[in-house]
N, C-alpha and C. Protein backbone atom coordinates (compact mmCIF):
# COMPACT_ATOMS: atom_id res chain seq x y z
N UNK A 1 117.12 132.17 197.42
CA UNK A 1 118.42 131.92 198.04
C UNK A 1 118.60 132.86 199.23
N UNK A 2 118.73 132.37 200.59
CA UNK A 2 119.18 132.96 201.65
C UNK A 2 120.58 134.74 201.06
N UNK A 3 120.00 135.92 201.74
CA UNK A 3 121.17 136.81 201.43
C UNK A 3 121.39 136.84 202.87
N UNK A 4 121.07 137.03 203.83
CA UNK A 4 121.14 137.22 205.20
C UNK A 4 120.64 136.48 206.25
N UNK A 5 121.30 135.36 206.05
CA UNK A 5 120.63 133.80 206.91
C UNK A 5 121.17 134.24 208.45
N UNK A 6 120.67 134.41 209.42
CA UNK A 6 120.75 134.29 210.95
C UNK A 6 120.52 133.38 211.52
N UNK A 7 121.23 132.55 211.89
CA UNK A 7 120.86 131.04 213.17
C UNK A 7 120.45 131.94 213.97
N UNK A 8 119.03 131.06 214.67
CA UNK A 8 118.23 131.98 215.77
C UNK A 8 118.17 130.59 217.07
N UNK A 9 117.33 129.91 216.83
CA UNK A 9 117.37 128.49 217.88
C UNK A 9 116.98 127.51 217.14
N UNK A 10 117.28 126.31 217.81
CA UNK A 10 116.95 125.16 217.36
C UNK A 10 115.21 125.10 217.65
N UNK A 11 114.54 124.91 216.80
CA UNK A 11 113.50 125.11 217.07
C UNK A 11 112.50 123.62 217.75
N UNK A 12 113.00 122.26 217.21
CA UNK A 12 112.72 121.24 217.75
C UNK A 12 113.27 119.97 217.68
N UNK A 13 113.23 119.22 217.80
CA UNK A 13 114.16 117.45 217.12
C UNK A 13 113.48 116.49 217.85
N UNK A 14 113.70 115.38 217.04
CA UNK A 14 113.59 114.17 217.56
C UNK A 14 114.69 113.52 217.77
N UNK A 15 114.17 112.21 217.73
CA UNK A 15 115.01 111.26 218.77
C UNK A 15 114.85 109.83 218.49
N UNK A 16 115.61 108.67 217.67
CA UNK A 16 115.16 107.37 217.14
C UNK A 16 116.20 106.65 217.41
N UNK A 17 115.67 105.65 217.71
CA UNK A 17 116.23 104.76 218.01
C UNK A 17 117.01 103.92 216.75
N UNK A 18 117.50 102.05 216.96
CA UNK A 18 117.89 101.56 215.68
C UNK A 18 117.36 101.39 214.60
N UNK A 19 115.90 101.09 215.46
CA UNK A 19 114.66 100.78 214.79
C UNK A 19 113.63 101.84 214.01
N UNK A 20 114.02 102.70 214.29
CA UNK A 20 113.61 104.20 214.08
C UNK A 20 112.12 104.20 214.91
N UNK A 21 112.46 103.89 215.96
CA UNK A 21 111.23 104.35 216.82
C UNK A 21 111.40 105.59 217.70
N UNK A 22 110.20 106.20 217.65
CA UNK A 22 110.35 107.41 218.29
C UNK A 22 110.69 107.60 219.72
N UNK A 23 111.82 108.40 220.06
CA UNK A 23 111.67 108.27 221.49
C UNK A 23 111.30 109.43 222.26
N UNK A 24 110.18 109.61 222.11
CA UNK A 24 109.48 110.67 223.21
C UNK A 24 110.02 110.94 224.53
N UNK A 25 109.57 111.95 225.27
CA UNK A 25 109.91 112.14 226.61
C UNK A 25 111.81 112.45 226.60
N UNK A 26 112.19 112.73 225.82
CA UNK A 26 113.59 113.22 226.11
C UNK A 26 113.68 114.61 226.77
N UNK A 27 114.00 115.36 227.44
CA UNK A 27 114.01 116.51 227.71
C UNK A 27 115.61 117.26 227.03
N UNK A 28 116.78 117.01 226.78
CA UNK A 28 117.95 117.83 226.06
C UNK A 28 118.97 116.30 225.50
N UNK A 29 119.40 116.53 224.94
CA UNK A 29 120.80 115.87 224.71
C UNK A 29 121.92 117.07 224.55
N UNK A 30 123.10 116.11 225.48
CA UNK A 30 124.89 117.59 225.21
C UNK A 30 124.87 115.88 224.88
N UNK A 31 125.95 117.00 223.52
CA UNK A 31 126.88 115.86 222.21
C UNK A 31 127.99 115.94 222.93
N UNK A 32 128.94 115.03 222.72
CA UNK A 32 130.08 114.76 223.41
C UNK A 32 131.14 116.17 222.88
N UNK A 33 132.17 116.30 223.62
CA UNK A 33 132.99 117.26 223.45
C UNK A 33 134.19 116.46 222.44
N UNK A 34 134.71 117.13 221.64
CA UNK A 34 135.70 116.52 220.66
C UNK A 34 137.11 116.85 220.95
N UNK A 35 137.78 116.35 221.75
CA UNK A 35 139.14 116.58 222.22
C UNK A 35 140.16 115.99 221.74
N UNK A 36 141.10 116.37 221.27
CA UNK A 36 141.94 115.27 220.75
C UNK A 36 142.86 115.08 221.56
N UNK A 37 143.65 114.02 221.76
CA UNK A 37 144.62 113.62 222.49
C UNK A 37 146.01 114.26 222.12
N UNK A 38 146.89 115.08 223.38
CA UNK A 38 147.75 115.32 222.55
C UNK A 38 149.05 115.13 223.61
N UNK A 39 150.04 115.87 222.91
CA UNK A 39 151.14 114.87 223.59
C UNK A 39 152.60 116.12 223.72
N UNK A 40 152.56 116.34 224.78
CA UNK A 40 153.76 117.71 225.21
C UNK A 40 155.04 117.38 224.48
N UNK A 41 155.26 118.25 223.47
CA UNK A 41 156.43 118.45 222.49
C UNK A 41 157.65 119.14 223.62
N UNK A 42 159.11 118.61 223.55
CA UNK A 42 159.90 120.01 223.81
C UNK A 42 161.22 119.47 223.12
N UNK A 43 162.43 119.97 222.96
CA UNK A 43 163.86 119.53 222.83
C UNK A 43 164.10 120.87 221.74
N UNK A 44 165.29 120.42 220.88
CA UNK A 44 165.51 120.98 219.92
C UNK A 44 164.80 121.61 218.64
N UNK A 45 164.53 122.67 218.24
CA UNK A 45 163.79 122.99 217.69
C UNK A 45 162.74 123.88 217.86
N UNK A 46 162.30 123.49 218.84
CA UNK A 46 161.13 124.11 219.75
C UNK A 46 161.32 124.83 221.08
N UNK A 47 160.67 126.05 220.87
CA UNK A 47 161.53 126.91 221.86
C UNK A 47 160.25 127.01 222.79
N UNK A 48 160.32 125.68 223.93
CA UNK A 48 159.95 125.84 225.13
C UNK A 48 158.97 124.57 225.02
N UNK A 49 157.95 124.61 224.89
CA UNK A 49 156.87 123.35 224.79
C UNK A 49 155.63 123.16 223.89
N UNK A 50 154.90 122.38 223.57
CA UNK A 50 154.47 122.70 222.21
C UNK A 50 152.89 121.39 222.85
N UNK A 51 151.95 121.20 222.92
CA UNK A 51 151.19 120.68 223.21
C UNK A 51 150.51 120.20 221.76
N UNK A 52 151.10 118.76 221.32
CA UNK A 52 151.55 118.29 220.04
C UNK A 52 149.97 117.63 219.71
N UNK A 53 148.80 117.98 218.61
CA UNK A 53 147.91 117.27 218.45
C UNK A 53 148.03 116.24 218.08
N UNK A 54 147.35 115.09 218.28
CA UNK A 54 147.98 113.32 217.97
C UNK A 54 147.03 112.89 216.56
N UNK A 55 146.98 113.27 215.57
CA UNK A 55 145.64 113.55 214.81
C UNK A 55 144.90 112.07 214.34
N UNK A 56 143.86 112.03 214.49
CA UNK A 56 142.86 110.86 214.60
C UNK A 56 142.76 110.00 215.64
N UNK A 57 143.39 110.80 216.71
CA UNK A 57 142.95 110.04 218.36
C UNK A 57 142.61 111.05 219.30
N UNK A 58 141.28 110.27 219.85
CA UNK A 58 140.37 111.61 220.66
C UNK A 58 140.50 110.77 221.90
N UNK A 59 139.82 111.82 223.08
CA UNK A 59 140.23 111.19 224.55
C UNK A 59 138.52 111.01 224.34
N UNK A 60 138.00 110.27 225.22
CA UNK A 60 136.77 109.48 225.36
C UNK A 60 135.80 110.59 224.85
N UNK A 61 134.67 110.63 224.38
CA UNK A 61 133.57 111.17 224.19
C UNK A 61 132.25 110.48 224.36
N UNK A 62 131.43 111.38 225.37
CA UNK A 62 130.32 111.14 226.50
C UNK A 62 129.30 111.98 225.85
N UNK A 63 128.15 111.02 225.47
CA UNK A 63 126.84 111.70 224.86
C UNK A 63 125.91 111.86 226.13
N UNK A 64 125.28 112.74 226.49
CA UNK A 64 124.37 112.21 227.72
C UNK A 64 123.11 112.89 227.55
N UNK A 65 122.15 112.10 227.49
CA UNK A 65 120.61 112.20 227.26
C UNK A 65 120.26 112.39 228.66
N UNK A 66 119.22 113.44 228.63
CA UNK A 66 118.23 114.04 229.56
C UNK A 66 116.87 113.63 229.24
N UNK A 67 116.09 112.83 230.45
CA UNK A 67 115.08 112.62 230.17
C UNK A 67 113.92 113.00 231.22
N UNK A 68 112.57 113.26 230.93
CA UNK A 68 111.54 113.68 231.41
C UNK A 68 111.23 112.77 232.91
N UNK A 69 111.12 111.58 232.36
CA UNK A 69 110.73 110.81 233.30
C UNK A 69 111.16 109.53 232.62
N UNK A 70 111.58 108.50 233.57
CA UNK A 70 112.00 107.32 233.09
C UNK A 70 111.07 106.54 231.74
N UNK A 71 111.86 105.90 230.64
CA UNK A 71 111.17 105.12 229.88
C UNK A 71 111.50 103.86 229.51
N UNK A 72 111.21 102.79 228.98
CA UNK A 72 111.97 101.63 228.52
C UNK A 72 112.79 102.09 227.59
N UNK A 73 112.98 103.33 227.34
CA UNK A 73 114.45 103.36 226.56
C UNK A 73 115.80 103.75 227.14
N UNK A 74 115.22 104.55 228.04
CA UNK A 74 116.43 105.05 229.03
C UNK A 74 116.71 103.71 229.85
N UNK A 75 115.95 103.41 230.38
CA UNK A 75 115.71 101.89 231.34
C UNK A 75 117.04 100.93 230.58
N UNK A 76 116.86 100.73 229.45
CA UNK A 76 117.78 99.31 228.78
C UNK A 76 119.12 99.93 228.63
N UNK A 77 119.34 101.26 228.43
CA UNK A 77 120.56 102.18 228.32
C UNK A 77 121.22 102.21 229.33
N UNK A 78 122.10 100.60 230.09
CA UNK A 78 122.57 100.11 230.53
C UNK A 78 123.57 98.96 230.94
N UNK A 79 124.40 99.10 231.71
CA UNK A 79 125.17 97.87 231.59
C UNK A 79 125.83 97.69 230.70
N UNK A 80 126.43 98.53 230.13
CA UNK A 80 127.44 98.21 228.71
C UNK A 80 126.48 97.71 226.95
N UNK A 81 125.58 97.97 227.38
CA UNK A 81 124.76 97.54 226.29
C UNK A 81 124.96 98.53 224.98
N UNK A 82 125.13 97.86 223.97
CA UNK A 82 125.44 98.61 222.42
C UNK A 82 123.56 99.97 221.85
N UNK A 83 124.67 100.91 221.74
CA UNK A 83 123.83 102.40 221.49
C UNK A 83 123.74 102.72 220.15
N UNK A 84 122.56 102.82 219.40
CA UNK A 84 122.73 103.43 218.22
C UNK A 84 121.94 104.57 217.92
N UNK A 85 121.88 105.53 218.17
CA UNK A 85 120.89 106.91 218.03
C UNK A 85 120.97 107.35 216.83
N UNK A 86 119.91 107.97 216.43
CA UNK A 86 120.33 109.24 215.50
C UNK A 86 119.20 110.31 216.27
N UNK A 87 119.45 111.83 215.74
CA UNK A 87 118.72 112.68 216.49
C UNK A 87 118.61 113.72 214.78
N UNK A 88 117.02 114.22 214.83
CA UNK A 88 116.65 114.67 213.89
C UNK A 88 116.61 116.52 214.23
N UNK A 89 116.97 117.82 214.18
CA UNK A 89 116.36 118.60 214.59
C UNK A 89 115.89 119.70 212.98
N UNK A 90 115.63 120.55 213.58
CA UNK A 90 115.52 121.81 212.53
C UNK A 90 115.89 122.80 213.25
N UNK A 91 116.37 123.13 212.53
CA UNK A 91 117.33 124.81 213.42
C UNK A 91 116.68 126.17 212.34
N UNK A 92 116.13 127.22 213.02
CA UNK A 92 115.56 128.23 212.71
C UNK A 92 116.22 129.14 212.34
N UNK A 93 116.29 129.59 210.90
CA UNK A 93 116.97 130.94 211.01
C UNK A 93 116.13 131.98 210.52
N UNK A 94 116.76 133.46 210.58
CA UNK A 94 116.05 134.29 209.94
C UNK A 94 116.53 134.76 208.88
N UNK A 95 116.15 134.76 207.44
CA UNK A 95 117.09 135.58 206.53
C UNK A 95 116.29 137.27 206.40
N UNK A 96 116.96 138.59 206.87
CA UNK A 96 116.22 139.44 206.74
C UNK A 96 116.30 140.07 205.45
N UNK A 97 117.09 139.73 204.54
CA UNK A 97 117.11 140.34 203.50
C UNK A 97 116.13 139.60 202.59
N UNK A 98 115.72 138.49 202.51
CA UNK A 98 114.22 137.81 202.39
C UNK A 98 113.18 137.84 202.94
N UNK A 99 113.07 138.50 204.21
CA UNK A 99 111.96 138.32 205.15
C UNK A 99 111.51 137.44 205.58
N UNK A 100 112.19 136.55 206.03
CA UNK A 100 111.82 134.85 205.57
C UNK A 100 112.51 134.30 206.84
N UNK A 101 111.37 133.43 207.16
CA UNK A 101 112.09 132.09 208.18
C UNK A 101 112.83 130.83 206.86
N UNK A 102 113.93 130.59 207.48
CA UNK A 102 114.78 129.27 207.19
C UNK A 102 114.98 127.90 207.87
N UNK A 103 114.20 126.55 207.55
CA UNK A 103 115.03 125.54 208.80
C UNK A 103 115.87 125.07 208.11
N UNK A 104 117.24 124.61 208.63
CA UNK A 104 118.24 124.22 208.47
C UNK A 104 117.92 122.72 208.76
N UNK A 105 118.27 121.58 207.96
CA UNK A 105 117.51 120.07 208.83
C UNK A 105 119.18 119.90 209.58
N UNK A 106 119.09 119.03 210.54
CA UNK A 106 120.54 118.98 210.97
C UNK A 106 120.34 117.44 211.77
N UNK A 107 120.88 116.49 211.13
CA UNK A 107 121.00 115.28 211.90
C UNK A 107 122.43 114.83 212.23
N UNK A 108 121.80 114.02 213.81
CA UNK A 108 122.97 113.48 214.39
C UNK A 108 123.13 111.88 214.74
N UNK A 109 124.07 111.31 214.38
CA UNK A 109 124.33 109.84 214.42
C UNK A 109 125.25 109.82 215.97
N UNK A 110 125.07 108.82 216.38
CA UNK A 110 125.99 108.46 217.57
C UNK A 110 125.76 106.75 218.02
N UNK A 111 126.71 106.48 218.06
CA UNK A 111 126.73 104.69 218.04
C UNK A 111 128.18 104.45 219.34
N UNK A 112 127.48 103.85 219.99
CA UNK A 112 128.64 103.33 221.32
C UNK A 112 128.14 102.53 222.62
N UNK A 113 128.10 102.68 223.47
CA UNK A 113 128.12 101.52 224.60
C UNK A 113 127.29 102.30 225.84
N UNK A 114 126.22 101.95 226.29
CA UNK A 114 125.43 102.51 227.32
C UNK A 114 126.57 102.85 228.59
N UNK A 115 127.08 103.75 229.25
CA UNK A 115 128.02 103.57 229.78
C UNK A 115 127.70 104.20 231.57
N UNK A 116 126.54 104.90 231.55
CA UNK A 116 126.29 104.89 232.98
C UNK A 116 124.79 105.51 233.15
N UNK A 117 124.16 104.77 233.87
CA UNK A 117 122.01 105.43 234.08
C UNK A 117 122.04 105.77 235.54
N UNK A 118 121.12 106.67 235.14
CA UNK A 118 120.47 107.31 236.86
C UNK A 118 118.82 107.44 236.69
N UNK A 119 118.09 106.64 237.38
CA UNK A 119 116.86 107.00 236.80
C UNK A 119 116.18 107.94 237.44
N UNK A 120 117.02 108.77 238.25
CA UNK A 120 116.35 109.98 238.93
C UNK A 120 115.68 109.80 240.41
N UNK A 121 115.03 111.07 240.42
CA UNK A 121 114.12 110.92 241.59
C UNK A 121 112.97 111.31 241.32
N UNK A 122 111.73 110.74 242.81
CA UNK A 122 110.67 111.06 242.27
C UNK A 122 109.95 111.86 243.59
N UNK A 123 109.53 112.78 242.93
CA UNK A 123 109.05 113.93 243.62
C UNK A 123 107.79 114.50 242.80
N UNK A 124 106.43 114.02 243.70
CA UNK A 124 105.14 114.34 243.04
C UNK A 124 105.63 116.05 242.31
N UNK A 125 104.43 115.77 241.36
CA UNK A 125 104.07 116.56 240.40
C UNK A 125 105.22 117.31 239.40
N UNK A 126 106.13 116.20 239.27
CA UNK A 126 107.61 116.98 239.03
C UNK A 126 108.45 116.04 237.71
N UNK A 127 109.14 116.41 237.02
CA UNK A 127 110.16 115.22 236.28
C UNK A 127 110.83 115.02 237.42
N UNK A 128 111.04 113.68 236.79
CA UNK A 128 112.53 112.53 237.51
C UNK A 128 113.84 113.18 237.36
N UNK A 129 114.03 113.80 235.98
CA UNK A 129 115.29 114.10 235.91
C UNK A 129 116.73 112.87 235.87
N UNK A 130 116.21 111.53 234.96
CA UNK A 130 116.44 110.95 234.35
C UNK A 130 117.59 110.94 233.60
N UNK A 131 119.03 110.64 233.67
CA UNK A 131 119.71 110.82 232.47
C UNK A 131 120.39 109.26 231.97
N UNK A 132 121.16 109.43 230.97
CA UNK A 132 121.79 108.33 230.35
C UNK A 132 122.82 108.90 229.71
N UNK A 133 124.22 107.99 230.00
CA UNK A 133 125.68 108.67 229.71
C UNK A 133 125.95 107.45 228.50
N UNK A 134 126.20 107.62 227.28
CA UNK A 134 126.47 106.98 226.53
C UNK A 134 128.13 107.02 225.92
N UNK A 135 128.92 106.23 225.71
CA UNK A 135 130.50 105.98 225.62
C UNK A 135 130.33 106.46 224.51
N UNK A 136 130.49 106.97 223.31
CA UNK A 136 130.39 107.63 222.20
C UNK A 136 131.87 106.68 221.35
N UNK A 137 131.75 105.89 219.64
CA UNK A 137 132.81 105.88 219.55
C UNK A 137 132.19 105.97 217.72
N UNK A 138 131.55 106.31 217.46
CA UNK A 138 130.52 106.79 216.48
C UNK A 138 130.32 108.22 216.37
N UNK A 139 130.61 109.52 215.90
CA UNK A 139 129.99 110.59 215.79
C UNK A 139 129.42 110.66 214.56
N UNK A 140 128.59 111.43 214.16
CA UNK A 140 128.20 112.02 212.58
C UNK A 140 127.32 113.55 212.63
N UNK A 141 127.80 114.37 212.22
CA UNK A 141 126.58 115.59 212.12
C UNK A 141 126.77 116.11 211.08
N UNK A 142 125.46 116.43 210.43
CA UNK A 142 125.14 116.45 209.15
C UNK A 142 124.28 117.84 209.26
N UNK A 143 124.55 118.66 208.19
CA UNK A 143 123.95 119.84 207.76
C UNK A 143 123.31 119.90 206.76
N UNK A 144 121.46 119.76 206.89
CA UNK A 144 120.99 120.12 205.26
C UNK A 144 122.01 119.10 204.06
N UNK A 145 122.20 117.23 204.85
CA UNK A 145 122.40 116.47 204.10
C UNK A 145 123.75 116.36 203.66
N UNK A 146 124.63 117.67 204.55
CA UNK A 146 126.02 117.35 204.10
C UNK A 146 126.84 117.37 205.54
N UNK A 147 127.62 116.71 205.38
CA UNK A 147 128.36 116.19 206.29
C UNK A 147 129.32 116.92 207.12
N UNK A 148 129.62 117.26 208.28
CA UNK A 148 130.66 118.33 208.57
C UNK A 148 131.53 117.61 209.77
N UNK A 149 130.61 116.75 210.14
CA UNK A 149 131.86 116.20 211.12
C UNK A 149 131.36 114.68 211.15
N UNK A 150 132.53 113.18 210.63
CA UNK A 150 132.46 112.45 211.02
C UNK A 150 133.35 111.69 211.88
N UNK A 151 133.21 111.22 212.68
CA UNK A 151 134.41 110.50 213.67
C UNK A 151 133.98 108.73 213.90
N UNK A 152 134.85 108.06 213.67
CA UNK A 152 134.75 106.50 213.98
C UNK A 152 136.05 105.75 214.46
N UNK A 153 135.76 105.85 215.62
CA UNK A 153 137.40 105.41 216.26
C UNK A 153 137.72 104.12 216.25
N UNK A 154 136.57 102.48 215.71
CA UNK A 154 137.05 101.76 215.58
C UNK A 154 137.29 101.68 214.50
N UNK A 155 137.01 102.57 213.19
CA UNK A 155 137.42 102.36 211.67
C UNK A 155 138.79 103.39 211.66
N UNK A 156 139.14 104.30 212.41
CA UNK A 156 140.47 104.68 211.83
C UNK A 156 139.98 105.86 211.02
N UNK A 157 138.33 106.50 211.14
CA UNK A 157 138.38 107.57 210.68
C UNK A 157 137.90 108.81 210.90
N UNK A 158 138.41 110.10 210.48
CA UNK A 158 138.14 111.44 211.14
C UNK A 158 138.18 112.75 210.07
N UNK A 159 136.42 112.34 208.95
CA UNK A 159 136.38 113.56 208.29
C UNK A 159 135.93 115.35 209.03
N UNK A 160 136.33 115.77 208.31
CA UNK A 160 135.96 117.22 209.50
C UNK A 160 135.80 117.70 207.94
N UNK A 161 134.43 118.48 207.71
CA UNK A 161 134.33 119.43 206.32
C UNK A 161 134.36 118.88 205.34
N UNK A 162 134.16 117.90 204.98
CA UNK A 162 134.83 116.92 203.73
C UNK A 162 136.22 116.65 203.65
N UNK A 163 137.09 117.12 204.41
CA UNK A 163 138.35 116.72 204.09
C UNK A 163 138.31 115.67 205.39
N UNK A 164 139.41 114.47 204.84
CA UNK A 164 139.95 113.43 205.21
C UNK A 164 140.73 113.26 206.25
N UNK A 165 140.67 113.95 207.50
CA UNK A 165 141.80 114.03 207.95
C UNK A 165 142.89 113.02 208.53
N UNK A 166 142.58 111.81 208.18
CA UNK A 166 143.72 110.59 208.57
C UNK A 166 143.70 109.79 207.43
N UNK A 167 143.54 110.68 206.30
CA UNK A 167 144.05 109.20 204.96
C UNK A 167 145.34 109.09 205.46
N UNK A 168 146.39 109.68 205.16
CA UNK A 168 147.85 109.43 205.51
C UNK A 168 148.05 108.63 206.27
N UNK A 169 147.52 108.44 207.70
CA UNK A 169 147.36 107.73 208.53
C UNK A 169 147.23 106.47 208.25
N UNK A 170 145.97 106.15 207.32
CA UNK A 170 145.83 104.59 206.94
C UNK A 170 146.55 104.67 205.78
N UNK A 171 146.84 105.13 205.19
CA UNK A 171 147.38 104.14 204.21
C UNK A 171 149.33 104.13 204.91
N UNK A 172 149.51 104.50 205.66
CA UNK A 172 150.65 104.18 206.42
C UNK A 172 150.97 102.86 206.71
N UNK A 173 149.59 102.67 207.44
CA UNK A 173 149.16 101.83 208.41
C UNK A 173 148.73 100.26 207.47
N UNK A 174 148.36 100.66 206.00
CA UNK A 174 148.16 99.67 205.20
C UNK A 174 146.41 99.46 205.42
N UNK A 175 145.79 99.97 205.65
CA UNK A 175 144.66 99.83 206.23
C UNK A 175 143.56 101.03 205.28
């Protein structure tokens, strides 16, 4: 059992498609930022202004893949076309009170709408520098098989930690 676990770096990941095919040649993925929508409180009660969280509504979230050099996967990641990723990594830690390396497995789901491509430039002996902006309306990241953040904005739902945070919400809503 870990006594002194240290996150050190991500040490590597993959990258699959629906099909679970491998997609090589990625150079980084940034996960979308999680913002929630919120909504300026003031009147009675509140002494001055209050920047009100709207809970289970986020403002857009933008996945955007970095790639080496163009591929038929980045290529079709276009035109509004439907996205389904998952991304596999292992994250390195050190526990020193074991002496011991740790990987952490850590997967990521993301499902949404190809939403803008650049296939770069080309400049001998060099990457393209390739990216793909994906509409995000799908999140999932998973720790060593447990769950810490899910988001699905056409189902109406937004676990964070295992807790639920919009049951209230639906069953309001009847839903």
């Amino acid at each position: 059992m870990a006594t002194n676990k240290m996150p050190e770096v991500l040490n590597d990941f993959r990258a699959y498609d629906e099909n679970q095919t491998n997609m090589l040649g990625i150079a980084s993925v940034e996960y979308p930022s999680i913002s929630n929508i919120t909504q300026t409180v003031k009147g009675t009660g509140v002494g001055g202004e209050v920047e009100a969280t709207v809970l289970g509504q986020f403002e857009s979230m933008e996945t955007k893949i970095n790639w080496n050099t163009p591929t038929k996967h980045n290529l079709r990641f276009t035109g509004g076309q439907p996205v389904a990723l998952e991304f596999r990594g292992a994250v390195q830690n050190w526990d020193s009170g074991e002496n011991a390396y740790i990987m952490d497995q850590v997967r990521v789901v993301i499902r949404g709408r190809a939403k803008s491509s650049e296939p770069g430039k080309w400049e001998p002996a060099n990457t393209t520098d390739s990216t793909n902006t994906i509409e995000t309306t799908y999140f999932k990241y998973e720790v060593n098989g447990e769950t810490v953040i899910e988001i699905d904005k056409y189902a109406c739902k937004c676990v964070i930690d295992g807790v639920d945070v919009v049951a209230e919400l639906r069953a309001a809503l009847g839903i």
